[in-house]
PDB file of N, CA and C in Angstrom:
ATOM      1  N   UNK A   1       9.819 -15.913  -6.236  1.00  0.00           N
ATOM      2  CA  UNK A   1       9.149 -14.892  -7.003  1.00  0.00           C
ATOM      3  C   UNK A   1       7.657 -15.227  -7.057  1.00  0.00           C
ATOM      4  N   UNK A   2       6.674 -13.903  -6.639  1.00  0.00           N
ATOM      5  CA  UNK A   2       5.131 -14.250  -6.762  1.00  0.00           C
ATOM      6  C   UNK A   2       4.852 -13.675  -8.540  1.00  0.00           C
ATOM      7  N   UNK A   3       3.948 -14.370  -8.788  1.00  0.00           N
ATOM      8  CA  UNK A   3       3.544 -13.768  -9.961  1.00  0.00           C
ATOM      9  C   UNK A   3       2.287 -13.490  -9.500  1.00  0.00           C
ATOM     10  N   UNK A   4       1.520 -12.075 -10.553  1.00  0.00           N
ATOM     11  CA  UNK A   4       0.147 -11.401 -10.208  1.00  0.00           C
ATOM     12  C   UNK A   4      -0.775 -12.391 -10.210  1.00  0.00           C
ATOM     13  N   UNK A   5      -0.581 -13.303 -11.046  1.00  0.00           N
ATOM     14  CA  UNK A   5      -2.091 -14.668 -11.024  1.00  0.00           C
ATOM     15  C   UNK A   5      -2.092 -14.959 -10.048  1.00  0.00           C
ATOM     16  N   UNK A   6      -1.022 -15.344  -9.129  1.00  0.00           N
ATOM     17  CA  UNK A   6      -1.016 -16.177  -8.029  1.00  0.00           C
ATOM     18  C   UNK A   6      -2.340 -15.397  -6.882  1.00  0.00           C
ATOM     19  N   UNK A   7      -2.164 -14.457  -6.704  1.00  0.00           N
ATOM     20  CA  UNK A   7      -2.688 -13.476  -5.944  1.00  0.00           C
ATOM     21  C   UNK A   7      -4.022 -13.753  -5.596  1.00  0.00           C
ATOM     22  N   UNK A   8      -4.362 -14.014  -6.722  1.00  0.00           N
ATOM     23  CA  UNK A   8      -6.369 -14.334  -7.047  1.00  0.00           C
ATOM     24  C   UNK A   8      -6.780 -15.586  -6.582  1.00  0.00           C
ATOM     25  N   UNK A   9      -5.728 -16.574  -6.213  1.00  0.00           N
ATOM     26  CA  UNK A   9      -6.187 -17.680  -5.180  1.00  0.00           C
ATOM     27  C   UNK A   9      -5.817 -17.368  -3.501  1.00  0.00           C
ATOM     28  N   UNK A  10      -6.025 -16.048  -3.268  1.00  0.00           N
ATOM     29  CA  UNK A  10      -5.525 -15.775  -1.924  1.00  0.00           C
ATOM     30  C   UNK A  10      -6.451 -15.094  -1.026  1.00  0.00           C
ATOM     31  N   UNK A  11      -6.767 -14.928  -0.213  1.00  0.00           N
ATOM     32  CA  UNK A  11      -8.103 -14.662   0.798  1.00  0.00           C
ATOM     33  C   UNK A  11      -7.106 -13.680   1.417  1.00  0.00           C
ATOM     34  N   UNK A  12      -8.113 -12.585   1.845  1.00  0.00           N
ATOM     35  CA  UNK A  12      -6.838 -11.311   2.150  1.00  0.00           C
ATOM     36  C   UNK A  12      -7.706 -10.744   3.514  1.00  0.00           C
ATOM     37  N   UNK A  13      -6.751 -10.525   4.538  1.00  0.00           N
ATOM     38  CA  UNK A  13      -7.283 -10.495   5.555  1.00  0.00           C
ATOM     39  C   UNK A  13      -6.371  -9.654   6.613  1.00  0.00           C
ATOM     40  N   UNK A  14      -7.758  -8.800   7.342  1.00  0.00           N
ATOM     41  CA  UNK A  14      -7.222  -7.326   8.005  1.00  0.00           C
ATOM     42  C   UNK A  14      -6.427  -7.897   9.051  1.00  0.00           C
ATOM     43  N   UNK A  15      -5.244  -7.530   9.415  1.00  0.00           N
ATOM     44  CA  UNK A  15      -5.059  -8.082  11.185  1.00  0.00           C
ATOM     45  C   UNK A  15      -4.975  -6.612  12.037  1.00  0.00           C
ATOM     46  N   UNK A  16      -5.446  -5.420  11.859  1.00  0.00           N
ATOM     47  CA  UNK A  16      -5.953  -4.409  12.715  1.00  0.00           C
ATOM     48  C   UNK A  16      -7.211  -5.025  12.934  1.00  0.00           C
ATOM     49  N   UNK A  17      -8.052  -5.809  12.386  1.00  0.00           N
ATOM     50  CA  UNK A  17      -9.378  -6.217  13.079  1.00  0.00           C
ATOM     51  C   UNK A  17      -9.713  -7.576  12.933  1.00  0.00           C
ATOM     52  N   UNK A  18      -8.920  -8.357  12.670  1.00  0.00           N
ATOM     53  CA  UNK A  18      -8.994  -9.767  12.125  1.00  0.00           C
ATOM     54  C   UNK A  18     -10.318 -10.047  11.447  1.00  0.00           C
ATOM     55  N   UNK A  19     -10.557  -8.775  10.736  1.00  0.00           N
ATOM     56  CA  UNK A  19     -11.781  -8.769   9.322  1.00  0.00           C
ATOM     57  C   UNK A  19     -11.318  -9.244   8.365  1.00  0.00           C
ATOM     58  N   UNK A  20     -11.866 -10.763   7.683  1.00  0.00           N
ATOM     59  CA  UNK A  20     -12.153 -11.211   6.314  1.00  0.00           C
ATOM     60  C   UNK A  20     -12.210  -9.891   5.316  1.00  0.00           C
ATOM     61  N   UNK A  21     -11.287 -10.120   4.379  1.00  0.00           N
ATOM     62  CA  UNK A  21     -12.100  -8.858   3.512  1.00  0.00           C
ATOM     63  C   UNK A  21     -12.580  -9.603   2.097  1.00  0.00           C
ATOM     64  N   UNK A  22     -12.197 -10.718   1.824  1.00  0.00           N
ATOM     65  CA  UNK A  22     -12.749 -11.443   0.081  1.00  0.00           C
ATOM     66  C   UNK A  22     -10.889 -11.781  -0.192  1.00  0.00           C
ATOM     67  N   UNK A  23     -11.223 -12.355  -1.392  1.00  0.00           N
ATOM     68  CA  UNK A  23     -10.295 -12.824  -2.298  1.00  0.00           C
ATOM     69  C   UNK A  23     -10.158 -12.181  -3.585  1.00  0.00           C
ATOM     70  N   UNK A  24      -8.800 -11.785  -3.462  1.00  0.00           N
ATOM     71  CA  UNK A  24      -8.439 -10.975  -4.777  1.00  0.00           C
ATOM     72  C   UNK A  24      -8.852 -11.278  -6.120  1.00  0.00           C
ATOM     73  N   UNK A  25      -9.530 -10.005  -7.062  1.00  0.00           N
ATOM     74  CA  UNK A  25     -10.203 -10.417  -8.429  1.00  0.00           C
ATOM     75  C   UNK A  25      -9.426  -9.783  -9.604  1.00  0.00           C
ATOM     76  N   UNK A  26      -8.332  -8.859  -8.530  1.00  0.00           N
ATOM     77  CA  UNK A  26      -7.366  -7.783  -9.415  1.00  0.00           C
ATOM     78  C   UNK A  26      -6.217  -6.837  -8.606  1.00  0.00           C
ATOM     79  N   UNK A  27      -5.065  -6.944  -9.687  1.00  0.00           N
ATOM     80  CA  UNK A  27      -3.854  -6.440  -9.391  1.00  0.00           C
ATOM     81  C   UNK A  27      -3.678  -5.060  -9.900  1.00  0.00           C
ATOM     82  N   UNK A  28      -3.156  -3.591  -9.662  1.00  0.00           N
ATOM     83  CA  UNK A  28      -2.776  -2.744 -10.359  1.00  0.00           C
ATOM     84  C   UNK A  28      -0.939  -2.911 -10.410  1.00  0.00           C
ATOM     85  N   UNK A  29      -0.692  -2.727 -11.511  1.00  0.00           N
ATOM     86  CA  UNK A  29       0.776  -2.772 -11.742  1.00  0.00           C
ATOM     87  C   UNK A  29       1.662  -1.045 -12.179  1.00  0.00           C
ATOM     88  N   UNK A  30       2.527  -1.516 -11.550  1.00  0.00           N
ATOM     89  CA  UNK A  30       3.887  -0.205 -12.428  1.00  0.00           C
ATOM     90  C   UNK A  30       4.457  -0.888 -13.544  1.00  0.00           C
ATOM     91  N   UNK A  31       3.956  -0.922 -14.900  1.00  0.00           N
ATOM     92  CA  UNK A  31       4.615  -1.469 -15.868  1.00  0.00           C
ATOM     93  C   UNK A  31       6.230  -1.089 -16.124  1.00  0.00           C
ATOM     94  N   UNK A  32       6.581   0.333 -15.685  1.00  0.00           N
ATOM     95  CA  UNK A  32       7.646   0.680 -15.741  1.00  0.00           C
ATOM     96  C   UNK A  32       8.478   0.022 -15.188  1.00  0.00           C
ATOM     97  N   UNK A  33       8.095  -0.106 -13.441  1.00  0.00           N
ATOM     98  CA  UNK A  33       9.310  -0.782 -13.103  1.00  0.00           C
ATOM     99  C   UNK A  33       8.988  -2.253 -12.630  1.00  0.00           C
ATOM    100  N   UNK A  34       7.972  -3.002 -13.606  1.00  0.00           N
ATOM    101  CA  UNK A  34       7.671  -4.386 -13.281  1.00  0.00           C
ATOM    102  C   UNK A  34       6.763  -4.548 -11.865  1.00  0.00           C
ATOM    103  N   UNK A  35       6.406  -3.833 -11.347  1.00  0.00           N
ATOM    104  CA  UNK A  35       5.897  -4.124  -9.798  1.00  0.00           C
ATOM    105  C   UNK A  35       4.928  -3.910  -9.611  1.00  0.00           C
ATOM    106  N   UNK A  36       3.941  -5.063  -8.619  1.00  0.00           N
ATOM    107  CA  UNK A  36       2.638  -4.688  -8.208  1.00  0.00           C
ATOM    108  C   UNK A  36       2.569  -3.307  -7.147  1.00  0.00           C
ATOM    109  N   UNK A  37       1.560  -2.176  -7.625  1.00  0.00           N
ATOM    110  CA  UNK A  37       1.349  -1.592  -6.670  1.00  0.00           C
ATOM    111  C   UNK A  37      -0.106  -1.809  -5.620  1.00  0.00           C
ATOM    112  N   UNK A  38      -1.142  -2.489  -6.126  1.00  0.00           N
ATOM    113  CA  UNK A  38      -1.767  -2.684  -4.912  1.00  0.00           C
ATOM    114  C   UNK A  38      -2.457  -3.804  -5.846  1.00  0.00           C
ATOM    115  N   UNK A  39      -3.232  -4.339  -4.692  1.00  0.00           N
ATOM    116  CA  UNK A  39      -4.418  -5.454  -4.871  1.00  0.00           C
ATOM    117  C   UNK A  39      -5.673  -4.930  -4.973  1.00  0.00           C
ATOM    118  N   UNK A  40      -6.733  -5.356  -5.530  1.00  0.00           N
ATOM    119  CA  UNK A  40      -7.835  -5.240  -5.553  1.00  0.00           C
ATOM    120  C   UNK A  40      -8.966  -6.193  -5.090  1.00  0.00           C
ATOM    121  N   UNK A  41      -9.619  -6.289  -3.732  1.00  0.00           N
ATOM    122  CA  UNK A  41     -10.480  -7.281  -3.174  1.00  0.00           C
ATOM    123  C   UNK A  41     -12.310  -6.031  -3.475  1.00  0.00           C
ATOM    124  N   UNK A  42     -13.100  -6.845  -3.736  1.00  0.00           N
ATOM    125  CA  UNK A  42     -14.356  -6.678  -4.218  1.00  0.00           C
ATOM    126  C   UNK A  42     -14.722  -6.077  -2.996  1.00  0.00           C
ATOM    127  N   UNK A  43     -15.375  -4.777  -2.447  1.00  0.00           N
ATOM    128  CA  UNK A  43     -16.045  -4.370  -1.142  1.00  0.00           C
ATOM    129  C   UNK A  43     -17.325  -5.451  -0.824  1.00  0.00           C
ATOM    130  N   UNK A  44     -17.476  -4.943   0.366  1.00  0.00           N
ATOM    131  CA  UNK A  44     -18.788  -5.829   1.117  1.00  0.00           C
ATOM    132  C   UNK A  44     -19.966  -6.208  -0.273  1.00  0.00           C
ATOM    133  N   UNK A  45     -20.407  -6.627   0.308  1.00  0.00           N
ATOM    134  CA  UNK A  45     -21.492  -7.105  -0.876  1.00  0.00           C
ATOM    135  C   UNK A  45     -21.628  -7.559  -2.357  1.00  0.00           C
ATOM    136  N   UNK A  46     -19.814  -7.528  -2.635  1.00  0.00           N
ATOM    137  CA  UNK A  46     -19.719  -8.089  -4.085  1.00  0.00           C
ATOM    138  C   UNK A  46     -19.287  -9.185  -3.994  1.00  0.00           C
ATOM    139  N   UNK A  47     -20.043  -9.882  -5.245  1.00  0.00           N
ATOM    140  CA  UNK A  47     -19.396 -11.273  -5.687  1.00  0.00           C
ATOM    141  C   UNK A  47     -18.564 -11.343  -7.066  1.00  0.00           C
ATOM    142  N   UNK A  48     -17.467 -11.877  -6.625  1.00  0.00           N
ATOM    143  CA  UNK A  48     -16.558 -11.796  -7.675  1.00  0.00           C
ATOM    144  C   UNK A  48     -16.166 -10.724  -8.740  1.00  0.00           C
ATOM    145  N   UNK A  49     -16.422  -9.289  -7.975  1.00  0.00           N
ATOM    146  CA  UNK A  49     -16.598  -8.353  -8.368  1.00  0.00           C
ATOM    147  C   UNK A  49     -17.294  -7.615  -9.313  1.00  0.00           C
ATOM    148  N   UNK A  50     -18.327  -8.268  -9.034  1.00  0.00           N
ATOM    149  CA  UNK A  50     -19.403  -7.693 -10.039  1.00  0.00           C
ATOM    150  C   UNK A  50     -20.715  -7.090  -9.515  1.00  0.00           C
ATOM    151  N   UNK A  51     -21.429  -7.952  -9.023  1.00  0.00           N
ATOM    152  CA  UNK A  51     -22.886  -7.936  -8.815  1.00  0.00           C
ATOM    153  C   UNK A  51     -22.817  -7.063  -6.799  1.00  0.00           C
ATOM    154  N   UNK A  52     -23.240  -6.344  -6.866  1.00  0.00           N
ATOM    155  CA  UNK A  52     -23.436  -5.982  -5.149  1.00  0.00           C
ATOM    156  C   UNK A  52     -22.815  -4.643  -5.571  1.00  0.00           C
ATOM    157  N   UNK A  53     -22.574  -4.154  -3.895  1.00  0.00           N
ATOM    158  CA  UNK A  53     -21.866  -2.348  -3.880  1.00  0.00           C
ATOM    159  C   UNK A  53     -20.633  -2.408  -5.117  1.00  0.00           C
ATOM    160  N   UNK A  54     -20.977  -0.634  -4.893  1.00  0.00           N
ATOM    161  CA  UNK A  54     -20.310   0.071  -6.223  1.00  0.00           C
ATOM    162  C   UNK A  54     -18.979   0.360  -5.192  1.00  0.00           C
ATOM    163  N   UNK A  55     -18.178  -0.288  -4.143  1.00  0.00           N
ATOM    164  CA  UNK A  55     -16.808   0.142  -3.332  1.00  0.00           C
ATOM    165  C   UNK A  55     -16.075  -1.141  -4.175  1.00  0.00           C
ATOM    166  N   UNK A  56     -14.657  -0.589  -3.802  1.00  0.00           N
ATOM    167  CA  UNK A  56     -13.907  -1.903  -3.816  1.00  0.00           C
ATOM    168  C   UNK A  56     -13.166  -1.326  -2.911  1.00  0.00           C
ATOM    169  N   UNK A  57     -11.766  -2.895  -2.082  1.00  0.00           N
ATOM    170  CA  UNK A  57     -10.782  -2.058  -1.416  1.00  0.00           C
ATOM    171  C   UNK A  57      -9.793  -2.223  -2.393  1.00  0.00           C
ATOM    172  N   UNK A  58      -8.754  -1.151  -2.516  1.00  0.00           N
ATOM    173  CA  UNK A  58      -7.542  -1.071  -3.418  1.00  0.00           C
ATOM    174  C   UNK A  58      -6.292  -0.801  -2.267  1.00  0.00           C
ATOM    175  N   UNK A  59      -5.593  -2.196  -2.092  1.00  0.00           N
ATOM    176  CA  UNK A  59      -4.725  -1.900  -1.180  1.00  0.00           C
ATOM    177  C   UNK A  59      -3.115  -1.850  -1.338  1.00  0.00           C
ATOM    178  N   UNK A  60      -2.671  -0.679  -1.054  1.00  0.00           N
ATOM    179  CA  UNK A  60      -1.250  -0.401  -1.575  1.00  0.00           C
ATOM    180  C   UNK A  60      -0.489  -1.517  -1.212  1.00  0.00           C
ATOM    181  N   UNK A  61       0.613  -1.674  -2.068  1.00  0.00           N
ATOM    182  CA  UNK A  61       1.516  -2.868  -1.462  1.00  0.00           C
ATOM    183  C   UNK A  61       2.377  -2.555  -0.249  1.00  0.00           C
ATOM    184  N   UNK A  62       2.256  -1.529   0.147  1.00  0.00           N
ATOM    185  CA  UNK A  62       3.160  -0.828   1.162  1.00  0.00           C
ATOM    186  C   UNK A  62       2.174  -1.390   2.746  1.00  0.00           C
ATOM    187  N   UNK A  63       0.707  -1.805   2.316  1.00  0.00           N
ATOM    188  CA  UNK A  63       0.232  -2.083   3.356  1.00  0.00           C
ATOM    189  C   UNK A  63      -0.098  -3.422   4.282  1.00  0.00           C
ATOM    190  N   UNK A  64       0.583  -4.523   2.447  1.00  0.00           N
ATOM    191  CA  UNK A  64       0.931  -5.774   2.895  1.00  0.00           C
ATOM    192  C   UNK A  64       1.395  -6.075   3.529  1.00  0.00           C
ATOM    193  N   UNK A  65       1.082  -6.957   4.716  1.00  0.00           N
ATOM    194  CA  UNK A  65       2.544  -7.481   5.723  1.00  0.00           C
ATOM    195  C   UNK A  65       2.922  -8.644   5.326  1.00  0.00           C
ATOM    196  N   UNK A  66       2.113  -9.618   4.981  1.00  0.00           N
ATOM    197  CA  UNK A  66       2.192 -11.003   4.863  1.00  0.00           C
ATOM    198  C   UNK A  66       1.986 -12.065   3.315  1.00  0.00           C
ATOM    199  N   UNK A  67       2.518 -12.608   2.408  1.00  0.00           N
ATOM    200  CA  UNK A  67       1.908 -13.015   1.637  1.00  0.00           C
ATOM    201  C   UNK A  67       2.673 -14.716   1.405  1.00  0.00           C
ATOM    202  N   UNK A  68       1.490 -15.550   1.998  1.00  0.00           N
ATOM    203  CA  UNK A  68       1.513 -16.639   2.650  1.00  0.00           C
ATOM    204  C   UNK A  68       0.857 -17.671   1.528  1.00  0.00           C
ATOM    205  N   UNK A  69       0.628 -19.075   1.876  1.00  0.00           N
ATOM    206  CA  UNK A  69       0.070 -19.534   0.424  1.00  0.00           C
ATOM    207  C   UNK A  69      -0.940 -19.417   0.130  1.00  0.00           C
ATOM    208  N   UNK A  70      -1.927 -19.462   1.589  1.00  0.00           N
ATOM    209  CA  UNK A  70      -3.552 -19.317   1.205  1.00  0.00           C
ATOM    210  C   UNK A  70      -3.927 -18.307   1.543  1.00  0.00           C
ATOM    211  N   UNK A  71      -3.211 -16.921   2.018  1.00  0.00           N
ATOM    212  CA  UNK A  71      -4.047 -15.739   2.667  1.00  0.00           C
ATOM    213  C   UNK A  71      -2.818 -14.652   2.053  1.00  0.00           C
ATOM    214  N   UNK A  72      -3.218 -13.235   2.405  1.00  0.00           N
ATOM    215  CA  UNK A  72      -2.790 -12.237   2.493  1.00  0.00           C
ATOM    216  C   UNK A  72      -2.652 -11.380   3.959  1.00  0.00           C
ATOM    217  N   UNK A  73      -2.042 -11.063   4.593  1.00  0.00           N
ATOM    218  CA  UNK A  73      -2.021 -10.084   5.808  1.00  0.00           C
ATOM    219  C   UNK A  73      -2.414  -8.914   5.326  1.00  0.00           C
ATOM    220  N   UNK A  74      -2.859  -7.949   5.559  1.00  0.00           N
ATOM    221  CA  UNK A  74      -2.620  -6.405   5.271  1.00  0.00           C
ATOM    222  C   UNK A  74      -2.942  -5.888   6.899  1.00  0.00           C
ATOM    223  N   UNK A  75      -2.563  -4.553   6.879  1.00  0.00           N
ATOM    224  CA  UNK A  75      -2.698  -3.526   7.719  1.00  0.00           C
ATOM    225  C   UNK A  75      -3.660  -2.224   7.057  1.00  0.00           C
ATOM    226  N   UNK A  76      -5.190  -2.035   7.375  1.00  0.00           N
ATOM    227  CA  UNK A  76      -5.312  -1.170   6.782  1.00  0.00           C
ATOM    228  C   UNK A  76      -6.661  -0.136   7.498  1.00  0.00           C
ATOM    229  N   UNK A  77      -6.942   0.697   7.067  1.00  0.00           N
ATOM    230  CA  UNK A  77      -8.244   1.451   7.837  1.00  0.00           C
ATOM    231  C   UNK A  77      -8.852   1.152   6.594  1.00  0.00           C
ATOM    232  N   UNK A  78     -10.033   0.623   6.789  1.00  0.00           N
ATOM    233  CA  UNK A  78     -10.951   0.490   5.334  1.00  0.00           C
ATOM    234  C   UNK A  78     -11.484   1.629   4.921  1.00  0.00           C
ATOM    235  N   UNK A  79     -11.941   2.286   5.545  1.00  0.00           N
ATOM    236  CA  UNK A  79     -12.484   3.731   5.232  1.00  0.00           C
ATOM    237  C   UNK A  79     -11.234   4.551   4.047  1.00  0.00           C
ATOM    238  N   UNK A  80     -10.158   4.768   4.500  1.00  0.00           N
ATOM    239  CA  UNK A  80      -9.156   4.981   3.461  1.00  0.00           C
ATOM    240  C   UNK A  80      -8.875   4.420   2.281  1.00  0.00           C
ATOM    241  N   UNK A  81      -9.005   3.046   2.380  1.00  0.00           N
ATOM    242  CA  UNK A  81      -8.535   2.270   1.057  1.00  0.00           C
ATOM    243  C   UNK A  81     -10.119   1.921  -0.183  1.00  0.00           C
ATOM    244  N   UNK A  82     -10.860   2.343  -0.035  1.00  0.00           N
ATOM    245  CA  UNK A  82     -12.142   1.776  -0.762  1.00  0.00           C
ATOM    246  C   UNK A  82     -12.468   2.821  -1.833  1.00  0.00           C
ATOM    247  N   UNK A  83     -12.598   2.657  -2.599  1.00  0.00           N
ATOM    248  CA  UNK A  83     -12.997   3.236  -3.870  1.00  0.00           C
ATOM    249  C   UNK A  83     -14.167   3.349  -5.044  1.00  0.00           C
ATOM    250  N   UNK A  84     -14.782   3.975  -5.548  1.00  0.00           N
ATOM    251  CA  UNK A  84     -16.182   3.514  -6.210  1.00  0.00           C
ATOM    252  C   UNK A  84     -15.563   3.180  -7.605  1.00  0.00           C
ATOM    253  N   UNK A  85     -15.758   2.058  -7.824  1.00  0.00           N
ATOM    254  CA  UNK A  85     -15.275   1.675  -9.127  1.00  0.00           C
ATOM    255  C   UNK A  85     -16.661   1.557 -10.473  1.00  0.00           C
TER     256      UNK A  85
END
């Protein structure tokens, strides 16, 4: 079993382009039925999600492939998943 903390020590990374994307700063959850629905990694230019661009990527869990001890896999088009937070 992963728990959501775990997540935020994990470096998450495209393999459609073997693009770095950052390390997770936030989880969205289904409280209803207990489950993460996506991750949240800081867009280009933020640090630790604060300071830099107003994007983030928000990536569904449906787009995870991999969740390993030090990284994340995903599959994703960035253009789709980024959001102005």
């Amino acid at each position: 079993m992963v728990r959501a903390s775990d997540f935020r020590q994990k470096e998450v990374i495209n393999i459609s382009d073997g693009k770095r994307l950052g390390f997770v700063y936030d989880v969205e959850m289904d409280m209803n039925k207990g489950v993460i629905k996506s991750i949240i990694v800081p867009g280009p230019g933020k640090f630790l999600g604060m300071f830099g661009h107003d994007t983030d990527y928000v990536i569904p869990w449906e787009n995870i492939k991999k969740v390993g001890e030090d990284i994340i896999l995903v599959d994703i088009n960035e253009t789709v998943i980024k959001r102005h937070s």
